[in-house]
C-alpha atoms as a PDB file:
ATOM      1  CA  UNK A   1      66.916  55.130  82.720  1.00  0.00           C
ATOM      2  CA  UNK A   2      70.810  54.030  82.198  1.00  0.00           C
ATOM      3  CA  UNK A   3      72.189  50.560  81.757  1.00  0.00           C
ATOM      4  CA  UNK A   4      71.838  49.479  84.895  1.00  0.00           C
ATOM      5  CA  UNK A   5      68.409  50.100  85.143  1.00  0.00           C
ATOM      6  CA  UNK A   6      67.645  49.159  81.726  1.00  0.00           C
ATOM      7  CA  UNK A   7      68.019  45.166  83.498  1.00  0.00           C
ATOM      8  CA  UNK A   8      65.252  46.668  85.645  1.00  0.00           C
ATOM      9  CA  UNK A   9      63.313  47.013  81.985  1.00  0.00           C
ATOM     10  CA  UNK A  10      63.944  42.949  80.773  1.00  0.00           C
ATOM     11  CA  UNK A  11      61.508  40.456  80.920  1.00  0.00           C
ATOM     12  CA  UNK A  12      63.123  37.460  82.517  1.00  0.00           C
ATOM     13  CA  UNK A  13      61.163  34.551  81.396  1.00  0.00           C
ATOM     14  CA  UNK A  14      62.479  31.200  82.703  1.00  0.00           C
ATOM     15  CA  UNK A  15      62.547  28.480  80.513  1.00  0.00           C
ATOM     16  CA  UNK A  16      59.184  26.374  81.248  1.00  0.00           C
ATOM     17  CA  UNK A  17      57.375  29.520  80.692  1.00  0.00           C
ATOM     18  CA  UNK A  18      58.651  30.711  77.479  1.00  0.00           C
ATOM     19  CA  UNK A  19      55.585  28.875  75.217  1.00  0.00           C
ATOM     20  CA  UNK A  20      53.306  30.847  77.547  1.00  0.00           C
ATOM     21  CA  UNK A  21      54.926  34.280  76.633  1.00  0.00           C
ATOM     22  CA  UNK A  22      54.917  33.353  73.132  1.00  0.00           C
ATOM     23  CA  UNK A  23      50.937  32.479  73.076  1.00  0.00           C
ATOM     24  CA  UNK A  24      50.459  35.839  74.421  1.00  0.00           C
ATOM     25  CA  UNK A  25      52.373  37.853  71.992  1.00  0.00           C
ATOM     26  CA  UNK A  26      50.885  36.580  69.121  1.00  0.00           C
ATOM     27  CA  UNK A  27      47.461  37.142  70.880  1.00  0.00           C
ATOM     28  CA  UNK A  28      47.715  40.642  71.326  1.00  0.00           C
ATOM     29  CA  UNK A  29      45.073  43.099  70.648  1.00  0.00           C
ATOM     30  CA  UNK A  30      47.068  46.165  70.525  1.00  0.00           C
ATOM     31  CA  UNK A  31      50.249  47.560  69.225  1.00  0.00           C
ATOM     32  CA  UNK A  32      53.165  45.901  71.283  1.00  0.00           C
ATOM     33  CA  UNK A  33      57.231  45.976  70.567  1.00  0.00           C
ATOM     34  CA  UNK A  34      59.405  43.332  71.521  1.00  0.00           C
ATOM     35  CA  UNK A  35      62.900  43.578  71.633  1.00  0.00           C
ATOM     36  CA  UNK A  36      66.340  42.194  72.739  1.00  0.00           C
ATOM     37  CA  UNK A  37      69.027  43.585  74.755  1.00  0.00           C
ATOM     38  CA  UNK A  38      72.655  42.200  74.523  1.00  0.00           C
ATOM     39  CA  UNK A  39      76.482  43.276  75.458  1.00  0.00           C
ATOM     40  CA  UNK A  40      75.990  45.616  72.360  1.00  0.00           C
ATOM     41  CA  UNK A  41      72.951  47.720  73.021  1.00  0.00           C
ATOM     42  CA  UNK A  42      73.915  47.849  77.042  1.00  0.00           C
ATOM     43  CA  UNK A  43      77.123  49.860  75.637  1.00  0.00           C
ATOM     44  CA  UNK A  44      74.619  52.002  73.101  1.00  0.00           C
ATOM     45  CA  UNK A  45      72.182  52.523  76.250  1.00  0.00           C
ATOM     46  CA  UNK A  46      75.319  53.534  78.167  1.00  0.00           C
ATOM     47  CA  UNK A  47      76.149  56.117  75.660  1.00  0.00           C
ATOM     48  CA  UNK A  48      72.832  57.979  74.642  1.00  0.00           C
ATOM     49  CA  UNK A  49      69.854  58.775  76.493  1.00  0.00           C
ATOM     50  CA  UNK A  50      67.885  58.764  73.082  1.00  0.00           C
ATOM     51  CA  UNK A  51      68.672  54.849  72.774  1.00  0.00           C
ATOM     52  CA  UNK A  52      68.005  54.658  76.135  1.00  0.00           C
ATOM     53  CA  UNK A  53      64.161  55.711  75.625  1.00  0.00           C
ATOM     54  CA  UNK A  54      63.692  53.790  72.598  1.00  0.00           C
ATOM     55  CA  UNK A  55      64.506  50.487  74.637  1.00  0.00           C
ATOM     56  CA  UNK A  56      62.359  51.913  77.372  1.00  0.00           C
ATOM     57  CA  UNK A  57      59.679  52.223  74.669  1.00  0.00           C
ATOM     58  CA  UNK A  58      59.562  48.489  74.164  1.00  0.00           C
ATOM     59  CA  UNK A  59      56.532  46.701  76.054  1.00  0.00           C
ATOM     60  CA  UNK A  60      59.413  43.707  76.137  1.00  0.00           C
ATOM     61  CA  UNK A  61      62.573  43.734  76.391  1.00  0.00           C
ATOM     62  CA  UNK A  62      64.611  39.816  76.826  1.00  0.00           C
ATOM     63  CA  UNK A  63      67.782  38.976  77.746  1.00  0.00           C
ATOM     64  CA  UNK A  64      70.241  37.675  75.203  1.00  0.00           C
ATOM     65  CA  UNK A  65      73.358  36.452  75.489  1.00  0.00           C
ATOM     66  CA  UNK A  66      75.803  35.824  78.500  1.00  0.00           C
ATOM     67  CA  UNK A  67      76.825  39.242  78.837  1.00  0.00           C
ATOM     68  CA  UNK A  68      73.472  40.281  80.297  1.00  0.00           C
ATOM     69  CA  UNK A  69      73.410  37.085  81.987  1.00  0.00           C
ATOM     70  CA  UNK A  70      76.753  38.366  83.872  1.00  0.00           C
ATOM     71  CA  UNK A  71      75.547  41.605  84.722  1.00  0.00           C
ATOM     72  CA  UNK A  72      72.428  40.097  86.122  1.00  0.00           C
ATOM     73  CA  UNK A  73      75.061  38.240  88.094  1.00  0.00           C
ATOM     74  CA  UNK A  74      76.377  40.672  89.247  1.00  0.00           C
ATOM     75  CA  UNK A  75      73.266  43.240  90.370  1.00  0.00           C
ATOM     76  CA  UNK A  76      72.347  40.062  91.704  1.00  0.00           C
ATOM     77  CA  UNK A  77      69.323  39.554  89.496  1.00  0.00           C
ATOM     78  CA  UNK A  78      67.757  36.037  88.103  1.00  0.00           C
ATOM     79  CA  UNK A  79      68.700  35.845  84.676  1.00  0.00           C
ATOM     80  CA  UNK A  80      66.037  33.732  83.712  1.00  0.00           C
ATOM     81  CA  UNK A  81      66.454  31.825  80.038  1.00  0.00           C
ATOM     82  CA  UNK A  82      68.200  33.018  76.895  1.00  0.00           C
ATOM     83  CA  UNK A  83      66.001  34.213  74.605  1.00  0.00           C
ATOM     84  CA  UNK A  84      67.881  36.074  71.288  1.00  0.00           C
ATOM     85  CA  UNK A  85      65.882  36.695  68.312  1.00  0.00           C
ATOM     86  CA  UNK A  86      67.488  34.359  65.997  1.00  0.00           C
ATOM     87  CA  UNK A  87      66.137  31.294  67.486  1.00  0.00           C
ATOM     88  CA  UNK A  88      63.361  32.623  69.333  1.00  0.00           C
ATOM     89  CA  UNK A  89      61.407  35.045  66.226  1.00  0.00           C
ATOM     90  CA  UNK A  90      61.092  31.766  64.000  1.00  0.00           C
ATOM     91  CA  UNK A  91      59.561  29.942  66.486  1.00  0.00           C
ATOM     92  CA  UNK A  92      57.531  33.416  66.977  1.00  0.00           C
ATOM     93  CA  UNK A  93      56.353  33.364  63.376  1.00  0.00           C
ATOM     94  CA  UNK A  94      55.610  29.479  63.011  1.00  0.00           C
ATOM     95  CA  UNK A  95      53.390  29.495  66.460  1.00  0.00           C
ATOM     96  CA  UNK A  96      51.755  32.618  64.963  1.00  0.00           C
ATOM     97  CA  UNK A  97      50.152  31.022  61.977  1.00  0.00           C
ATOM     98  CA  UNK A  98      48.680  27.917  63.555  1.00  0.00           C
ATOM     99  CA  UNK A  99      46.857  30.870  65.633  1.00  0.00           C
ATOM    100  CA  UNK A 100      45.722  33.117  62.509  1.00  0.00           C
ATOM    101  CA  UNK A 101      45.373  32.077  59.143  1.00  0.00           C
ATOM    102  CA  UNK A 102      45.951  35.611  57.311  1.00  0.00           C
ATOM    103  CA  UNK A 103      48.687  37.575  58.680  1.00  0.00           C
ATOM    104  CA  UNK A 104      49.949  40.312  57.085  1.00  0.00           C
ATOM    105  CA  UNK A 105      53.573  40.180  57.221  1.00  0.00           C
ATOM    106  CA  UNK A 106      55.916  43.259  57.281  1.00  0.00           C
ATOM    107  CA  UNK A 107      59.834  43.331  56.737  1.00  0.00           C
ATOM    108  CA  UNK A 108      62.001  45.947  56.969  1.00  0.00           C
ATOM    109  CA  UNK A 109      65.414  45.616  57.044  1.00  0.00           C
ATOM    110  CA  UNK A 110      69.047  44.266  55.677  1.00  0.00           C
ATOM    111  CA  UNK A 111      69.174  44.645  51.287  1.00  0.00           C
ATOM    112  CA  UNK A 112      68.516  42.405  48.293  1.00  0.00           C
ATOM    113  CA  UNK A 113      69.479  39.655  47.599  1.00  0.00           C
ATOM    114  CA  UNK A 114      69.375  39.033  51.299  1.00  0.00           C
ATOM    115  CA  UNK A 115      66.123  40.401  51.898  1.00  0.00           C
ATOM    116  CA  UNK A 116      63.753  38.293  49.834  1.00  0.00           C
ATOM    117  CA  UNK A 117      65.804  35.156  50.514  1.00  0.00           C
ATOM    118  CA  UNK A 118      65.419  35.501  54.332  1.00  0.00           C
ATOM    119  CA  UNK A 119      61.871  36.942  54.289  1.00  0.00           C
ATOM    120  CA  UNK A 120      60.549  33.856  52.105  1.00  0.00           C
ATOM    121  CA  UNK A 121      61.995  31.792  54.927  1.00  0.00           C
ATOM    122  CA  UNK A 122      61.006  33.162  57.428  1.00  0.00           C
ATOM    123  CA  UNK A 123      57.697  33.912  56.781  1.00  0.00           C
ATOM    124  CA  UNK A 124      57.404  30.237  55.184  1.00  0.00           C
ATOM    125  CA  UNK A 125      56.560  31.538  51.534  1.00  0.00           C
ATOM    126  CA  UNK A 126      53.510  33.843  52.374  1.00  0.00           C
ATOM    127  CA  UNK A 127      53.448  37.212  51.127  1.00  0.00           C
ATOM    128  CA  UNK A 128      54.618  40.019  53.184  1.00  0.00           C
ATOM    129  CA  UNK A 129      55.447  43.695  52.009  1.00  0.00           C
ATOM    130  CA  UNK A 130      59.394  45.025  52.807  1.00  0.00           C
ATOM    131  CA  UNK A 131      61.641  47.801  52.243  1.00  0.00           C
ATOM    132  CA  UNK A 132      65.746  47.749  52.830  1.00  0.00           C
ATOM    133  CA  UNK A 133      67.296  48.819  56.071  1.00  0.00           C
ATOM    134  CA  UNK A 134      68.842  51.906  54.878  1.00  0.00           C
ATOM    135  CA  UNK A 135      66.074  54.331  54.413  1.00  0.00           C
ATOM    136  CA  UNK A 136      64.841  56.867  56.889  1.00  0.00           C
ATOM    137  CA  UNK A 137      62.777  56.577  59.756  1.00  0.00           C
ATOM    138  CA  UNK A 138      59.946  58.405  58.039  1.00  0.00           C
ATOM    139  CA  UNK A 139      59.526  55.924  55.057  1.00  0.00           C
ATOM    140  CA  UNK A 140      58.756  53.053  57.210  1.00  0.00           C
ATOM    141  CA  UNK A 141      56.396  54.847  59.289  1.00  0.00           C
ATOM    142  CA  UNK A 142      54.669  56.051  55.806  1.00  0.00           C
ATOM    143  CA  UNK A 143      54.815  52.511  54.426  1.00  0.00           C
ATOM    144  CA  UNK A 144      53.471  51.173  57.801  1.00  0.00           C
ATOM    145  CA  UNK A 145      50.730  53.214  57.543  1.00  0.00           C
ATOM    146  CA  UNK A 146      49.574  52.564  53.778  1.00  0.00           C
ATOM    147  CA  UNK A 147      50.407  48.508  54.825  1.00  0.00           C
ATOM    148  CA  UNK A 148      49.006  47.870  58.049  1.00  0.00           C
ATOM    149  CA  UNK A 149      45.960  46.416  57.912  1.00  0.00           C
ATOM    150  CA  UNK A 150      43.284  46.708  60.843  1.00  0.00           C
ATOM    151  CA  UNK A 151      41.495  43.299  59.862  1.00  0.00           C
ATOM    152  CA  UNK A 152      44.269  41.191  59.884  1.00  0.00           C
ATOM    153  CA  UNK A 153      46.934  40.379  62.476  1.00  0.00           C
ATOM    154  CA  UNK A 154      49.944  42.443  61.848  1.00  0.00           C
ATOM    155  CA  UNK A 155      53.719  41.185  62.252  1.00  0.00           C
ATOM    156  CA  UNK A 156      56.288  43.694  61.657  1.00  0.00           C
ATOM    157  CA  UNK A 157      60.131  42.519  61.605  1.00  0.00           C
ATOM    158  CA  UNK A 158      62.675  44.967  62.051  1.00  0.00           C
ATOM    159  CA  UNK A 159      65.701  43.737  60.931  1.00  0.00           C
ATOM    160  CA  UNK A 160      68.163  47.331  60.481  1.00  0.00           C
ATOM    161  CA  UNK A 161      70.276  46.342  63.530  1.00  0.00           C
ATOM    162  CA  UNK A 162      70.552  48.582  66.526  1.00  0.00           C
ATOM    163  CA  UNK A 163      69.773  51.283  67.639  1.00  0.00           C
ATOM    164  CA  UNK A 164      67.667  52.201  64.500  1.00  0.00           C
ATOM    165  CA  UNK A 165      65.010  49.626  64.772  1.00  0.00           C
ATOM    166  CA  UNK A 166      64.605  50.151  68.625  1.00  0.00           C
ATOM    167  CA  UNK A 167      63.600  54.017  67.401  1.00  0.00           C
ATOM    168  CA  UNK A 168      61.914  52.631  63.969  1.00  0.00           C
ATOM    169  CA  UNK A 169      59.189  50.338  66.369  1.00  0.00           C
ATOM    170  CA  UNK A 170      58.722  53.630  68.850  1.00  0.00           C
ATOM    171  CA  UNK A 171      57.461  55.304  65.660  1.00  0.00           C
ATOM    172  CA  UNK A 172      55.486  52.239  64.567  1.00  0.00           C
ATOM    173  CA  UNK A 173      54.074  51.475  67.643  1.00  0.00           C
ATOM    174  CA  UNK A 174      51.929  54.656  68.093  1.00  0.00           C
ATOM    175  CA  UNK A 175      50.912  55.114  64.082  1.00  0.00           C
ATOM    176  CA  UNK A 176      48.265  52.458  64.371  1.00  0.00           C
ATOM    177  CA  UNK A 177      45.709  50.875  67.407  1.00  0.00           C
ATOM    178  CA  UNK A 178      45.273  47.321  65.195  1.00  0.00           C
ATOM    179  CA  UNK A 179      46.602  43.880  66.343  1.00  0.00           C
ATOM    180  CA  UNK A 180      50.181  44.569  65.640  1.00  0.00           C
ATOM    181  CA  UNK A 181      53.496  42.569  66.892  1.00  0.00           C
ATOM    182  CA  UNK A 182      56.835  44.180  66.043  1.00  0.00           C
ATOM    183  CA  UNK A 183      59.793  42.745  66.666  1.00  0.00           C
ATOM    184  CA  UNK A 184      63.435  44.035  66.715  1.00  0.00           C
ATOM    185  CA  UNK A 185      65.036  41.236  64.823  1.00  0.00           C
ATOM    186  CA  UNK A 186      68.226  42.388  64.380  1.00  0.00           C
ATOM    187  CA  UNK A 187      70.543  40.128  61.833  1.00  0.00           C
ATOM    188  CA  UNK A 188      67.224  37.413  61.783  1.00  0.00           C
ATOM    189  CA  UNK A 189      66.619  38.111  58.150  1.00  0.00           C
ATOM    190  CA  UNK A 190      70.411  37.417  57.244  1.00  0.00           C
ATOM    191  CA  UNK A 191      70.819  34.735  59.167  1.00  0.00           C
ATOM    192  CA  UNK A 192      67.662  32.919  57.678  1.00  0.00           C
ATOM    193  CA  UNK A 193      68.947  33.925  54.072  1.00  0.00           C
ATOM    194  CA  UNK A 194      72.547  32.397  54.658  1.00  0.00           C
ATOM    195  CA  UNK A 195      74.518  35.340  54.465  1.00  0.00           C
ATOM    196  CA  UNK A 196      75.637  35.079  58.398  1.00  0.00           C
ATOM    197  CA  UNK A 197      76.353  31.509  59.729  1.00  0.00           C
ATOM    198  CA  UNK A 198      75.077  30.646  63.070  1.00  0.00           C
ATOM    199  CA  UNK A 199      77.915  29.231  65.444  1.00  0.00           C
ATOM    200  CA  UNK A 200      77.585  25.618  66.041  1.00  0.00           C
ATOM    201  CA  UNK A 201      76.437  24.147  69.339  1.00  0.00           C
ATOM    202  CA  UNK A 202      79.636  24.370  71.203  1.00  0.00           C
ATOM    203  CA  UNK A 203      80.067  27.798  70.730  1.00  0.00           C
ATOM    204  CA  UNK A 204      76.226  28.847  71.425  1.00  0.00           C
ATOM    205  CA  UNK A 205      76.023  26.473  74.508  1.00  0.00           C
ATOM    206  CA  UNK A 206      79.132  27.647  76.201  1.00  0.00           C
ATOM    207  CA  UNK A 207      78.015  31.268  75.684  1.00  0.00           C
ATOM    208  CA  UNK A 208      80.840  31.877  72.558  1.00  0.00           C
ATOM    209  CA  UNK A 209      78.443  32.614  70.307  1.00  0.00           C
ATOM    210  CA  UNK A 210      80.299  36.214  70.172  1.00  0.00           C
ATOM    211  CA  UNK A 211      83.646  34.344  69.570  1.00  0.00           C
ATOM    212  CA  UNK A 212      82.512  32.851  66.288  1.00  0.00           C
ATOM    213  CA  UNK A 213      81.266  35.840  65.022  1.00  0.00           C
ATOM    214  CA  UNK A 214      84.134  37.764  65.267  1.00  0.00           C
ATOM    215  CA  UNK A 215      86.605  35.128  63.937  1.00  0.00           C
ATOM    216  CA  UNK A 216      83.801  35.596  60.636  1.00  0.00           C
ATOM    217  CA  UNK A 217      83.704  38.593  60.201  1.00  0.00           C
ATOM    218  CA  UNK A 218      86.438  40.635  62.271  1.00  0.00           C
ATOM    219  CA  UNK A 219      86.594  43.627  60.575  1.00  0.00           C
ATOM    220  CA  UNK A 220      82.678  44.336  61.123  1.00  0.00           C
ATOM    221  CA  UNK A 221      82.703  42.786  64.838  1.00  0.00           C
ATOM    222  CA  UNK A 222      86.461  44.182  66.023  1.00  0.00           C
ATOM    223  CA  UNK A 223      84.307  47.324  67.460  1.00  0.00           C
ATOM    224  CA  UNK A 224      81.208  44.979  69.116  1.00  0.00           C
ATOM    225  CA  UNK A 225      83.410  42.338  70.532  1.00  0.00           C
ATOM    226  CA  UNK A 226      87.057  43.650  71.002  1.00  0.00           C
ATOM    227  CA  UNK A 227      86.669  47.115  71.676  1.00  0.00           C
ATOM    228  CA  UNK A 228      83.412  46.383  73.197  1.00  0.00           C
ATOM    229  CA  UNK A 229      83.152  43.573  75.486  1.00  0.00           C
ATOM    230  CA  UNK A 230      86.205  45.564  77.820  1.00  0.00           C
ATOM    231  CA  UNK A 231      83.593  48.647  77.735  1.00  0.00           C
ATOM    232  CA  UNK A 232      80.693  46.623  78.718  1.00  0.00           C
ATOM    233  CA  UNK A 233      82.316  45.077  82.015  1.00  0.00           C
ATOM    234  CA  UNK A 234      83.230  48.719  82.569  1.00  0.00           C
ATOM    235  CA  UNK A 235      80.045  50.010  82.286  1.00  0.00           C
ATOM    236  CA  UNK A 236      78.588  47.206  84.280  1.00  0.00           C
ATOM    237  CA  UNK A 237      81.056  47.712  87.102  1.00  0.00           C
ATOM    238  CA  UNK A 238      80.304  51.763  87.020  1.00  0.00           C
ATOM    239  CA  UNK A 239      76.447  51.026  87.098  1.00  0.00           C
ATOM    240  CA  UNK A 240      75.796  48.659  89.658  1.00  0.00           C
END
């Protein structure tokens, strides 16, 4: 699989159906990944056939961001609604406890303070068990294991960024068969701690949210945005 065919991999979900899609993720009854592609990872997919199975790996893959929505455009593909993690996993999470009443939340990702800020938030003050996003694969897949619990419902956030937690949930996916949902969350955890802003409504409803980011924080986004949205359209136009 390459970029192009890595749209062939998303799960276009239109906009009425997205509360259906939801209900059956966090009714699962197996180990199943979810994940989100964007301008970024298209360009990482591009570049290594490694990242390229570890998005492959995901049961679902959605669509975020207009980027993806223009190369659907243009392998004349319906790009359905978009669905990034930042607004979608909360909603994820709060649906998920009218459902079950003991989940045993799992965090992994971004460093303190950050980390228990945006974990208490998101997880709405119930307990959950984390480590930071710079460790190796193997201690989250030996922490998974001694904190995955077969009773309970199992959410795992991966919050380390791309393309690390795309390989972190192949790993996690096949260590246990419980009721487990993990999610590649990307910056979720620092944006729900405050340490990233989220663009205001003109920017994310004109599809700028990538604009305001970079005037933020240019020095960490000058290689995502500048550098890479001219590779992207390249590597859209090469693939098609």
């Amino acid at each position: 699989m390459n970029s192009s065919s890595i749209l062939e991999k998303v799960s276009y979900i239109e906009k009425s159906k997205v509360d259906d899609f939801i209900h059956h993720l966090i009714n699962v009854n197996q180990p199943t990944s979810l994940g989100f592609l964007n301008q970024h990872g298209y360009n990482l997919i591009a570049k290594s056939t490694e990242i390229d199975e570890s998005f492959r790996q995901l049961d679902y893959v959605l669509r975020d961001g207009i980027g993806i929505k223009i190369a659907c455009k243009y392998n004349r593909i319906s790009a359905g609604e978009n669905l990034n993690g930042t607004d979608l996993i909360p909603t994820i999470i709060k649906q998920a406890q009218f459902i079950h009443s003991d989940i045993n939340f799992i965090v992994y990702g971004t460093v303190e303070p950050w980390l228990s800020i945006g974990a208490n938030k998101l997880f709405l003050g119930n307990d959950y068990q984390s480590l930071d996003g710079f460790k190796d694969d193997e201690a989250y897949l030996d922490h998974f294991k001694d904190n995955c619990r077969d009773e309970r419902f199992n959410i795992v956030v991966l919050a380390m960024g791309m393309p690390k937690q795309e390989r972190v949930a192949k790993l996690l996916k096949h260590a246990n068969s419980a009721r487990i949902l993990i999610i590649c969350g990307g910056a979720i955890i620092d944006f729900q701690a405050g340490r990233h802003s989220r663009a205001p409504d003109f920017y994310r409803n004109n599809g700028l949210e990538w604009l305001y980011r970079l005037s933020k924080e240019p020095k960490r986004m000058f290689s995502r945005y500048v550098v890479g949205i001219p590779i992207f359209f390249a590597n859209v136009a090469l693939r098609k």
